[in-house]
N, C-alpha and C. Protein backbone atom coordinates (compact mmCIF):
# COMPACT_ATOMS: atom_id res chain seq x y z
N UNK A 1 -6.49 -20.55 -37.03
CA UNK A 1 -5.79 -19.32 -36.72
C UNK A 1 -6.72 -18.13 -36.92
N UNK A 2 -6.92 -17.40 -35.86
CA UNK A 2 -7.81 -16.25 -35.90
C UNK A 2 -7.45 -15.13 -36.88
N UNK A 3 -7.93 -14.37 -37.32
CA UNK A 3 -7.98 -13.46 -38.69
C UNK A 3 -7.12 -12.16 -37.56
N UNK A 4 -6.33 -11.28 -38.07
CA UNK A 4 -5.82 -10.58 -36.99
C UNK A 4 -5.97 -9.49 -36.61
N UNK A 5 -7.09 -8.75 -37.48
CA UNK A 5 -8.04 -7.90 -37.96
C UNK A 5 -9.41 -8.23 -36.80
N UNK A 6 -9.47 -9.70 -36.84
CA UNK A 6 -10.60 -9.14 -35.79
C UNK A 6 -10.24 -9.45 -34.50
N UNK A 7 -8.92 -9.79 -33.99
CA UNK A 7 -7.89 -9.88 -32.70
C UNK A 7 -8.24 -8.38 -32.36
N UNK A 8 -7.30 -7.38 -33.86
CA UNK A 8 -6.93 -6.19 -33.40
C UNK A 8 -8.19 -5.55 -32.86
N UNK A 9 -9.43 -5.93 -33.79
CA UNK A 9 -11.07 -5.01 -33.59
C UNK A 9 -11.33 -5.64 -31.69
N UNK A 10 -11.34 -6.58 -31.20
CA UNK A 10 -11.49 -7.37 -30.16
C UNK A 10 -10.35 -6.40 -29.02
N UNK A 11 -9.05 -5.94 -29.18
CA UNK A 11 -8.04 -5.57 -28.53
C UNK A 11 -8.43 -4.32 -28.35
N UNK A 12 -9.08 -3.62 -29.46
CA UNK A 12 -9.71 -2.22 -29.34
C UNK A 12 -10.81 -1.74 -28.55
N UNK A 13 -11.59 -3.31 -28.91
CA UNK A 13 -13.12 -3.08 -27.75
C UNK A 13 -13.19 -3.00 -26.44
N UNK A 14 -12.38 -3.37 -25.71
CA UNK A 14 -11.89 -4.16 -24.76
C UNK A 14 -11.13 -3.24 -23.88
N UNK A 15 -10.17 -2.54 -25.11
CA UNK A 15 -9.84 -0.71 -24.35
C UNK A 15 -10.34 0.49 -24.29
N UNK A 16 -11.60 -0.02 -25.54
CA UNK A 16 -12.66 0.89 -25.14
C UNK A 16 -13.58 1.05 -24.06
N UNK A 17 -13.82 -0.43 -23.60
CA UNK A 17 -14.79 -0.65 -22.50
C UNK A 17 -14.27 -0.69 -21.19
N UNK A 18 -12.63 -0.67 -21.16
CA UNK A 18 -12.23 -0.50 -19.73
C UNK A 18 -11.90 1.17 -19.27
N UNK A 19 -11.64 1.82 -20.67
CA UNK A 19 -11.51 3.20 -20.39
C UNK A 19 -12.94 3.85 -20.00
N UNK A 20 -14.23 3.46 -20.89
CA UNK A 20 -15.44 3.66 -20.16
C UNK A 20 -15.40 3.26 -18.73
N UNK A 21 -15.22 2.62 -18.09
CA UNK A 21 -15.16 1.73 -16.58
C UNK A 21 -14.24 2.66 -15.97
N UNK A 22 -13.42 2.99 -16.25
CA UNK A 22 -12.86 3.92 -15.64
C UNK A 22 -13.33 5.43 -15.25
N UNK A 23 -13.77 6.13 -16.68
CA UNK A 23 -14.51 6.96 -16.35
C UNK A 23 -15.71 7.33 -15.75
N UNK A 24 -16.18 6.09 -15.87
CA UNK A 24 -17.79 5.58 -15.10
C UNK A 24 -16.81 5.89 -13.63
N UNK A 25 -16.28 4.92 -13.32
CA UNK A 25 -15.62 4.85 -11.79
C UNK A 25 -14.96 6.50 -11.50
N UNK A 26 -14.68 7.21 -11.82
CA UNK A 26 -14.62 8.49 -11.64
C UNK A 26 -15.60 9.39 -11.80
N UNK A 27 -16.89 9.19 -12.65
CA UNK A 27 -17.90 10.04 -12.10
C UNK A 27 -18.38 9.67 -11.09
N UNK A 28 -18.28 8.66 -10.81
CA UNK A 28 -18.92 7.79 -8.95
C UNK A 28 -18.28 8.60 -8.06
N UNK A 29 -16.98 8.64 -7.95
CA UNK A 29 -15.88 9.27 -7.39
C UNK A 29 -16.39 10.68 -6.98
N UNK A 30 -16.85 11.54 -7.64
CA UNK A 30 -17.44 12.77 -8.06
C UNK A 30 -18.70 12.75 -7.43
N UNK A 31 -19.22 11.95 -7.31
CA UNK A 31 -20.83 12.07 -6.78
C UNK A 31 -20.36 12.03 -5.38
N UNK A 32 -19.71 10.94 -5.47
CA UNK A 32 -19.55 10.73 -3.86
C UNK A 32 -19.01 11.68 -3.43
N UNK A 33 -17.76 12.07 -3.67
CA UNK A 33 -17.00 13.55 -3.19
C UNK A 33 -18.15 14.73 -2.45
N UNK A 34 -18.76 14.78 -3.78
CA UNK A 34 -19.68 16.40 -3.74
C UNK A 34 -20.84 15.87 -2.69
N UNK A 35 -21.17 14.50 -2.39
CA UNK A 35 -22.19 14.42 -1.93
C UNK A 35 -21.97 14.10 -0.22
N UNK A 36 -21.26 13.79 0.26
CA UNK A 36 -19.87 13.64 1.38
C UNK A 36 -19.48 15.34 1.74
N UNK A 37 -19.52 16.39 0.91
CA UNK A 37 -19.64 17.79 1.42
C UNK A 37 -20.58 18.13 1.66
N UNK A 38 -21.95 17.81 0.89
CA UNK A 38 -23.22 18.61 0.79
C UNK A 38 -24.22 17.73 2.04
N UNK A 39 -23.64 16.52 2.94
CA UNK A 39 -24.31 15.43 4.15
C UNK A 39 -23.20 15.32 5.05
N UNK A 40 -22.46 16.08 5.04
CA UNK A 40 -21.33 16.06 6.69
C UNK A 40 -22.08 15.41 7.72
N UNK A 41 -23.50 15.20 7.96
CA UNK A 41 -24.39 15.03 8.79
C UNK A 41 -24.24 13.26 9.30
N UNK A 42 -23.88 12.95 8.05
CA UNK A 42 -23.79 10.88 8.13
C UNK A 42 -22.77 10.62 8.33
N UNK A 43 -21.56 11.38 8.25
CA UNK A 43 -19.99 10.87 8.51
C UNK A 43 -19.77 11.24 10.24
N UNK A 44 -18.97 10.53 10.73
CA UNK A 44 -18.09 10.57 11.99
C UNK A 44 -16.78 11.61 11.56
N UNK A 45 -17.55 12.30 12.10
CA UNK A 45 -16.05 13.95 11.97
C UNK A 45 -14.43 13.52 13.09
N UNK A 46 -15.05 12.65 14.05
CA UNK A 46 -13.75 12.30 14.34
C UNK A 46 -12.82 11.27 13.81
N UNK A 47 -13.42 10.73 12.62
CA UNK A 47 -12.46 9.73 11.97
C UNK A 47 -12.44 10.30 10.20
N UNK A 48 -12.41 11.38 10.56
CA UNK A 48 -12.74 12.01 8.76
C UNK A 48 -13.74 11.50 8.64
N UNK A 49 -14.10 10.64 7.46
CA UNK A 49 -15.39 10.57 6.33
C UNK A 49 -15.88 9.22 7.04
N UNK A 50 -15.17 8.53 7.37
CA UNK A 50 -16.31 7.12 7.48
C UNK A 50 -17.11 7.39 7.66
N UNK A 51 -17.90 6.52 7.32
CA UNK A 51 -19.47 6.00 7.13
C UNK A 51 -20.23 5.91 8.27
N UNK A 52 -20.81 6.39 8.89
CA UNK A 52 -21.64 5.97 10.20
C UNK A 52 -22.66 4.56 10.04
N UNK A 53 -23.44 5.24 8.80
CA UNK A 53 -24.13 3.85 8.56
C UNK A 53 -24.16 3.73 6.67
N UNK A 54 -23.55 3.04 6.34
CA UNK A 54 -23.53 2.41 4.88
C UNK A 54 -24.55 2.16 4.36
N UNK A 55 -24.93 1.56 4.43
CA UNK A 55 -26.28 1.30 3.95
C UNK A 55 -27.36 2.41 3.62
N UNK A 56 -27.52 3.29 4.89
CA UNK A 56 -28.08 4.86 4.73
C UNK A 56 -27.49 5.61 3.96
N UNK A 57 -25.96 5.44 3.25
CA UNK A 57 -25.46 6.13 2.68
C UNK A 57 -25.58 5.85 1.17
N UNK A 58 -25.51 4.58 0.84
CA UNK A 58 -25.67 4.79 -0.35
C UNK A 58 -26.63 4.76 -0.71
N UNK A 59 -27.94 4.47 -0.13
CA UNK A 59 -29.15 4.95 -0.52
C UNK A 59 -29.67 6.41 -1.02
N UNK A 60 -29.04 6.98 0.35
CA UNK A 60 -29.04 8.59 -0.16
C UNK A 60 -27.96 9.44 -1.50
N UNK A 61 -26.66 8.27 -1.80
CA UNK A 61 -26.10 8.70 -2.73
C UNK A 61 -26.88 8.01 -3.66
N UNK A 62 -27.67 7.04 -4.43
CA UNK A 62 -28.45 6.51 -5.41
C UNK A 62 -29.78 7.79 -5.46
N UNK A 63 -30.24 8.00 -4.46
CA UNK A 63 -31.44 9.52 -4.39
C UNK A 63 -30.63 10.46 -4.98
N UNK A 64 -29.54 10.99 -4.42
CA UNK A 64 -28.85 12.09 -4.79
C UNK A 64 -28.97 12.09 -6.04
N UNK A 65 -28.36 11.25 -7.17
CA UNK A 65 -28.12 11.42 -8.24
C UNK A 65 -28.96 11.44 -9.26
């Protein structure tokens, strides 16, 4: 039977590291946003934002940052 002390320490880590993941996934969110205003140039304006070419894109969002 596991000690429940280190369940609880294990239950804590675990919501620590998904709330990081989350916030990680929202500064992404953020890059991409700001970086999608500041390259209008790579998106298809007649379908909103898609991607023209993916690959070119996240290259230039990995440079961007």
């Amino acid at each position: 039977m596991k000690d429940i002390s280190k369940v609880m320490l294990q239950t804590e880590n675990s919501i620590l590291m998904r709330n990081t993941f989350e916030r990680n996934l929202e500064k992404e969110a953020a890059y991409i946003e700001e970086w999608c205003h500041t390259h209008p140039q790579h998106f298809n304006q007649r379908v909103g934002i898609s991607i023209v070419d993916p690959v070119h894109f996240l290259l230039c969002i990995a440079q961007y940052k």
